[in-house]
Protein backbone atom coordinates (compact mmCIF):
# COMPACT_ATOMS: atom_id res chain seq x y z
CA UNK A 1 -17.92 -107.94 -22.72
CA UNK A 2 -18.30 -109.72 -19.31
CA UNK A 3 -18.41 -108.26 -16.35
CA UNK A 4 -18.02 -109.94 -12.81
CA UNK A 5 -20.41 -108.82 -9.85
CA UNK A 6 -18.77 -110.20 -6.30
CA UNK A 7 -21.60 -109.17 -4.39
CA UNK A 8 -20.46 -109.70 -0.50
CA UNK A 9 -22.63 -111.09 2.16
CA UNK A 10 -23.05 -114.34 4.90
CA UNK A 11 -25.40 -117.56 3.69
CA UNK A 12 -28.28 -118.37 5.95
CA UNK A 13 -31.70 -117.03 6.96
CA UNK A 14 -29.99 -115.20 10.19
CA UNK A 15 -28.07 -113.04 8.21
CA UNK A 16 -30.87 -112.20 5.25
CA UNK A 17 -31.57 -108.79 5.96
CA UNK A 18 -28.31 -107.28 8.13
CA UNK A 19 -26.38 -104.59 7.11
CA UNK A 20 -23.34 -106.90 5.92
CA UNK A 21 -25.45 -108.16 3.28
CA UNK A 22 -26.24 -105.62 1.59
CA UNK A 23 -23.97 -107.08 -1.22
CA UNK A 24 -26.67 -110.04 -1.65
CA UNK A 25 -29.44 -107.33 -1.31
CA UNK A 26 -27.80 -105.66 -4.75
CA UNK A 27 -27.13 -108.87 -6.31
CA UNK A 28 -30.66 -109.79 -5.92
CA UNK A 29 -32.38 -106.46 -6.80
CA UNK A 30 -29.86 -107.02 -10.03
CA UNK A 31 -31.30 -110.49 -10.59
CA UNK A 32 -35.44 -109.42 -10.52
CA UNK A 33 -34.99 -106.37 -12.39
CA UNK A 34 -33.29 -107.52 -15.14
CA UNK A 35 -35.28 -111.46 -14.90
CA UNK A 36 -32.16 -113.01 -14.45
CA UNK A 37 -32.52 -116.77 -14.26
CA UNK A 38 -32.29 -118.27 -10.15
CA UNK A 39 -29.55 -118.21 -8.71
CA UNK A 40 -27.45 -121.79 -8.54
CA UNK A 41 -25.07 -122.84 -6.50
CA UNK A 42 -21.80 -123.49 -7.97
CA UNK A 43 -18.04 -123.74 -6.62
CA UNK A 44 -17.62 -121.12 -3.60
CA UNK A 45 -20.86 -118.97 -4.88
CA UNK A 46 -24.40 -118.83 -5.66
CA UNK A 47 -24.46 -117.38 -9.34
CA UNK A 48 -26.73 -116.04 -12.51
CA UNK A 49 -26.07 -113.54 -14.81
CA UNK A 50 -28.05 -111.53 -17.34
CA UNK A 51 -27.12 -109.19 -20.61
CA UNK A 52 -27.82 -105.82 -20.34
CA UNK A 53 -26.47 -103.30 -23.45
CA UNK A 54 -24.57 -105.90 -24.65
CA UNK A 55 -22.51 -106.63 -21.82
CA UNK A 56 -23.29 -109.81 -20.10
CA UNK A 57 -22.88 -109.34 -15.85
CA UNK A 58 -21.94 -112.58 -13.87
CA UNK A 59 -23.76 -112.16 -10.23
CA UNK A 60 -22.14 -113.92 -7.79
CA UNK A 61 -23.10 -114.15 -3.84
CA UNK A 62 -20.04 -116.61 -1.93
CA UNK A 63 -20.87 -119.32 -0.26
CA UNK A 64 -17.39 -118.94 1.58
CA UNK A 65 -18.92 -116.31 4.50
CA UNK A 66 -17.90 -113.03 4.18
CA UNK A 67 -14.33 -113.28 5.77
CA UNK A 68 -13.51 -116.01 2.78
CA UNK A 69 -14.61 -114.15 0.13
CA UNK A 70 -11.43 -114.63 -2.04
CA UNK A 71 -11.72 -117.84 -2.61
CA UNK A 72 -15.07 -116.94 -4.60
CA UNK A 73 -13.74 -113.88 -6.18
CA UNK A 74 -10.47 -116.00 -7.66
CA UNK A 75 -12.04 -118.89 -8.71
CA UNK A 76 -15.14 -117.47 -11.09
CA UNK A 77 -12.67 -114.70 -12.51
CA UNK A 78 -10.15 -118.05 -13.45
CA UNK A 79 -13.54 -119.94 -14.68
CA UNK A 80 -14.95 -117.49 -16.56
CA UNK A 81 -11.79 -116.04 -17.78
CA UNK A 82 -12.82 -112.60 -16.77
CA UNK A 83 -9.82 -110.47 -15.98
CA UNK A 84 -9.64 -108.52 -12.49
CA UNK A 85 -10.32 -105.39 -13.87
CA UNK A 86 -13.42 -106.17 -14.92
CA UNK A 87 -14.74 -107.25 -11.30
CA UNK A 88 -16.78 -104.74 -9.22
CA UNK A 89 -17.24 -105.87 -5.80
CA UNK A 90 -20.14 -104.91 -3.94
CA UNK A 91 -19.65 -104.51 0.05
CA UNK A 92 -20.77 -102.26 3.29
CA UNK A 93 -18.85 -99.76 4.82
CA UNK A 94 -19.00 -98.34 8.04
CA UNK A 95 -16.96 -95.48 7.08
CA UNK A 96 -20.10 -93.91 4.66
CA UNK A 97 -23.06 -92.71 5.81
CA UNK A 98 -25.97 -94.86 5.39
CA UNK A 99 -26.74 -95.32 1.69
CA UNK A 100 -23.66 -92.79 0.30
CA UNK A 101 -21.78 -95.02 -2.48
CA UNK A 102 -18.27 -95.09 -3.05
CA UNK A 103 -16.57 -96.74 -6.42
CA UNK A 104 -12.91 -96.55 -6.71
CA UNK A 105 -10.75 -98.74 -8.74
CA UNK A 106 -7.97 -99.80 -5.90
CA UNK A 107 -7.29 -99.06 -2.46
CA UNK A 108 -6.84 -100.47 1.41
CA UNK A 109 -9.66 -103.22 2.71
CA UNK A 110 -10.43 -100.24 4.99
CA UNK A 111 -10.47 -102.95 8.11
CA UNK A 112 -13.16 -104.93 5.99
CA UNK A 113 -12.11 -108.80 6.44
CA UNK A 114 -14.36 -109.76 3.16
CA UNK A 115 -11.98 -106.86 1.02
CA UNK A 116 -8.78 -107.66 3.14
CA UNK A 117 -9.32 -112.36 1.91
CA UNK A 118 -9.83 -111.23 -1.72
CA UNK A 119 -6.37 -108.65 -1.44
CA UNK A 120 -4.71 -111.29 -0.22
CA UNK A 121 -6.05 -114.01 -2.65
CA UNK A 122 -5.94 -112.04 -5.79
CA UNK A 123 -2.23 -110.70 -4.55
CA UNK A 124 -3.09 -107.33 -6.15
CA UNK A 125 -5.55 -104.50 -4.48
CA UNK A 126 -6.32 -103.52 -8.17
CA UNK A 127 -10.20 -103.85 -8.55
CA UNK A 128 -12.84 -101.74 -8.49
CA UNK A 129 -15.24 -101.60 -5.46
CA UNK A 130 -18.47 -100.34 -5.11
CA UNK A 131 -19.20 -99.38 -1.39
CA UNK A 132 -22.58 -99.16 -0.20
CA UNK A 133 -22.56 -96.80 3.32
CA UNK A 134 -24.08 -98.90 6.42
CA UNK A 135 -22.76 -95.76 9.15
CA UNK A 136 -20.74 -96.56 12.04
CA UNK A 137 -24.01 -95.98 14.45
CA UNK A 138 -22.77 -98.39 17.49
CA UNK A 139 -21.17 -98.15 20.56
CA UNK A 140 -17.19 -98.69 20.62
CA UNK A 141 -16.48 -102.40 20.57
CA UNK A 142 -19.74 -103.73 19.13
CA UNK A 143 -18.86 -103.14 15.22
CA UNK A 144 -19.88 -106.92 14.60
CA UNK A 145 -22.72 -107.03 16.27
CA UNK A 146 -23.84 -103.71 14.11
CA UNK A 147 -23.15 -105.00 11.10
CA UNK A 148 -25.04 -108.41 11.27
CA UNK A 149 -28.07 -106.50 12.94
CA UNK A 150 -30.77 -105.62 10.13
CA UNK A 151 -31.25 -101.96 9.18
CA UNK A 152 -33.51 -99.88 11.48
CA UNK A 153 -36.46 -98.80 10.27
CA UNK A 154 -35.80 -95.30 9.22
CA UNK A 155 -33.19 -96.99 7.02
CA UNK A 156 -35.35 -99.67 5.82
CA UNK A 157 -37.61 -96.90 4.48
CA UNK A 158 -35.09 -95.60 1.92
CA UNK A 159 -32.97 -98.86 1.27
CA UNK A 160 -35.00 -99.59 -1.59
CA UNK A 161 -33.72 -96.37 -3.46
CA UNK A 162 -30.64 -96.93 -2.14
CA UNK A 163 -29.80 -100.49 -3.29
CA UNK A 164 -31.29 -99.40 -6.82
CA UNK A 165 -28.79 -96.42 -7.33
CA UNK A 166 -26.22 -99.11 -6.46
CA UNK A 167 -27.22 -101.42 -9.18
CA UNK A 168 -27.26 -98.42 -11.10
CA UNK A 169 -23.87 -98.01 -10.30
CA UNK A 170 -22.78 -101.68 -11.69
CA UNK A 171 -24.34 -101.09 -14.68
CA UNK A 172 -22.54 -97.44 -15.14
CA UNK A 173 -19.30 -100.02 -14.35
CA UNK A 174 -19.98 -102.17 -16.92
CA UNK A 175 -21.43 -99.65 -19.53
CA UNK A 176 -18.71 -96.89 -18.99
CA UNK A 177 -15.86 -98.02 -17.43
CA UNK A 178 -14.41 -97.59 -14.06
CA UNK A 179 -13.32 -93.92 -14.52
CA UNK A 180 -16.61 -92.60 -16.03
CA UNK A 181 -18.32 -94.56 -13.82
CA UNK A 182 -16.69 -92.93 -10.68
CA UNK A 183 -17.51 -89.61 -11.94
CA UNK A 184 -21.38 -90.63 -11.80
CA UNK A 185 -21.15 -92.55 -8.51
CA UNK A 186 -18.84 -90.35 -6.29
CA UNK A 187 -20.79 -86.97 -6.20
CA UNK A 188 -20.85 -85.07 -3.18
């Protein structure tokens, strides 16, 4: 079986390492441990993909910034012929504390622009989602400039473990399904 990985995040060396990339970060943790080959760049999204348990995951990182990120998420599912339900897409949210993840299989963009293109692209809000907590530690008004600030350094201490229990939770996507899968992911 195939599985899509929409891993959310802006191109460029300016937004590496900020807190709205953590998408990339997964995708790329993904990539090393599992010696996936480098990444190419291909319509709307830098992609690679590697087998694990039999299940073969497509990684892909848009090109499209994160506000566009429909346009990626339509056209590999239409190229690869991989249906919506087996997509997980990988994104922040301010509404988690920093590192808490959240998969659920449908639901609002939660003000995210990246979630709210690909609703409105794919027509349906029926895909699982694998949010990766960023905290809403800013003053009112400055949400943007939060989220494509890096990580402090507290946080940078325990993102490591962090981005590994999320690609722990892609593979528990891909291996058990979405329902199973939540039941690992979303404990207290």
């Amino acid at each position: 079986m195939k599985f899509l990985v929409l891993c959310l995040g802006n191109i460029g060396p300016e937004y590496a390492d900020t807190r709205h990339n953590i998408g990339f970060m997964v995708a790329d943790y993904l990539a090393a441990k599992f010696d996936a080959p480098r990444f190419e760049i291909g319509r709307h999204a830098f992609t690679t993909e590697f087998k694990h348990k039999g299940h073969t995951y497509v990684l892909v990182k848009p090109t499209t910034y994160m506000n566009l990120s429909g346009k990626a998420a339509a056209h590999w599912l239409a190229t690869l012929k991989i249906p919506a339900e087996n997509m997980v897409v990988v994104t922040d949210d301010l509404a988690l504390p920093f590192g808490k993840l959240r998969l659920k299989g449908q639901g609002s963009a939660g003000g995210h622009n990246g979630l709210k293109d690909i609703q409105a692209t794919l027509g349906t809000d029926v895909y699982a989602r694998l949010r990766f907590g960023v905290d809403a530690n800013f003053p009112k008004g400055r949400q943007v400039d939060y989220v494509l600030n890096p990580f402090s350094a507290d946080e940078l201490i325990e993102l490591p473990t962090r981005i590994e229990k999320a690609g722990e939770a892609v593979l528990a996507f891909g291996a058990m399904g979405l329902e199973r899968a939540m039941n690992i992911v979303n404990v207290k």
